[in-house]
Protein backbone atom coordinates (compact mmCIF):
# COMPACT_ATOMS: atom_id res chain seq x y z
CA UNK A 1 97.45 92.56 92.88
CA UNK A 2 99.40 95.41 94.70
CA UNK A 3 99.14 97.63 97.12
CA UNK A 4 96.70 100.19 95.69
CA UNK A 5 94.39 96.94 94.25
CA UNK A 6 94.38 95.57 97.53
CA UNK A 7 93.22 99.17 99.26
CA UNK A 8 90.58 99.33 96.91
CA UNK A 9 89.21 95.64 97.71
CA UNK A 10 89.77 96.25 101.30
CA UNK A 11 87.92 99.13 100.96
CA UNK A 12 84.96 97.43 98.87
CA UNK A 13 85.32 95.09 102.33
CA UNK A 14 84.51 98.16 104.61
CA UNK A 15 86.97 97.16 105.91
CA UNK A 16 88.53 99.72 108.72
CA UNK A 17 91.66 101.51 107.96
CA UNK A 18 92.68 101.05 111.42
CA UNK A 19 93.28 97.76 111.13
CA UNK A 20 95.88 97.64 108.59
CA UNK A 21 98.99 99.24 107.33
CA UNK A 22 100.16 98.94 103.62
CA UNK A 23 103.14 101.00 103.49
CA UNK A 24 104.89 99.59 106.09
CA UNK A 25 103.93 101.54 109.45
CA UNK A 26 104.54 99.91 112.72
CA UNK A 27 101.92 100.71 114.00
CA UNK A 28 100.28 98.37 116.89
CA UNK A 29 97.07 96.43 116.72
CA UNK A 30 97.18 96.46 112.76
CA UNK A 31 98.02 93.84 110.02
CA UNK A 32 101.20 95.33 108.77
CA UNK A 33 102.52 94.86 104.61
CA UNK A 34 106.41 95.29 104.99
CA UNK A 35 108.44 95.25 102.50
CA UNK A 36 112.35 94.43 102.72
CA UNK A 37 114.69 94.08 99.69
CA UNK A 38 113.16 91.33 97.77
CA UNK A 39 110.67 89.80 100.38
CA UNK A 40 107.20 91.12 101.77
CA UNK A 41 106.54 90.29 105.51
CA UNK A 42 102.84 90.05 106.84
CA UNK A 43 102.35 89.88 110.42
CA UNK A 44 99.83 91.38 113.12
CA UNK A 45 101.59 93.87 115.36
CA UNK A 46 100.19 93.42 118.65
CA UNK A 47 100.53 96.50 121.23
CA UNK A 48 103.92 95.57 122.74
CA UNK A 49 105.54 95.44 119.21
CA UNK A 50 105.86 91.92 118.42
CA UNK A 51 104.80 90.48 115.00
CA UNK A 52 102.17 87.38 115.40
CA UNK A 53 101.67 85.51 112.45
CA UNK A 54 104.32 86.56 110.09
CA UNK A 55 104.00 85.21 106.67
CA UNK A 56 107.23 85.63 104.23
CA UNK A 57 106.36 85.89 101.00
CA UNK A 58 108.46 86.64 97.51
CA UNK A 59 106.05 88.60 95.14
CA UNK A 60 103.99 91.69 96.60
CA UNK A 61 100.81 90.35 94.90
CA UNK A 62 101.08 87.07 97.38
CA UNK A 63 101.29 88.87 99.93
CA UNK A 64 98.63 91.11 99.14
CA UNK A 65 96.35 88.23 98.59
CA UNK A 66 96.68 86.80 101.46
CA UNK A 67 95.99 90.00 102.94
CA UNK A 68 92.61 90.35 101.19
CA UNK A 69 92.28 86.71 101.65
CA UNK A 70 92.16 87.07 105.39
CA UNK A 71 90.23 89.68 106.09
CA UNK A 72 87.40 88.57 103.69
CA UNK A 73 87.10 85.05 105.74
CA UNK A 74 87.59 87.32 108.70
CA UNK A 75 84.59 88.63 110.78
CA UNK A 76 86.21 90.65 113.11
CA UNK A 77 87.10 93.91 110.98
């Protein structure tokens, strides 16, 4: 999966587009996809700019699935 599979599933979700960014934004109160030479960082980036939960991961389609993965056990979104 990548990042334009994962929208689309997200979106099949309903889940809100405020609570993510796939391209990398830093913007607060999201789950943030980052990607950084050969690694892809996923982390929650709370309101006073600090990543929570950061997850490292090789391949973009891990890290996309565990995107998707968490916000379909998720009730919150």
């Amino acid at each position: 999966m990548n990042k334009q599979k994962l929208e689309e599933k997200l979106d099949n979700l309903a889940v809100n587009k405020n609570f993510y960014s796939l391209n990398g934004n830093l913007l607060p109160d999201r789950v943030i996809l980052y990607n950084s030479y050969d690694k892809w960082f996923v982390f929650y980036f709370d309101e006073r700019g600090n990543r929570n939960e950061e997850q490292i991961f090789n391949f973009e389609n891990e890290a996309c699935q565990y995107i998707y993965n968490y916000f379909k056990k998720s009730e919150n979104f």
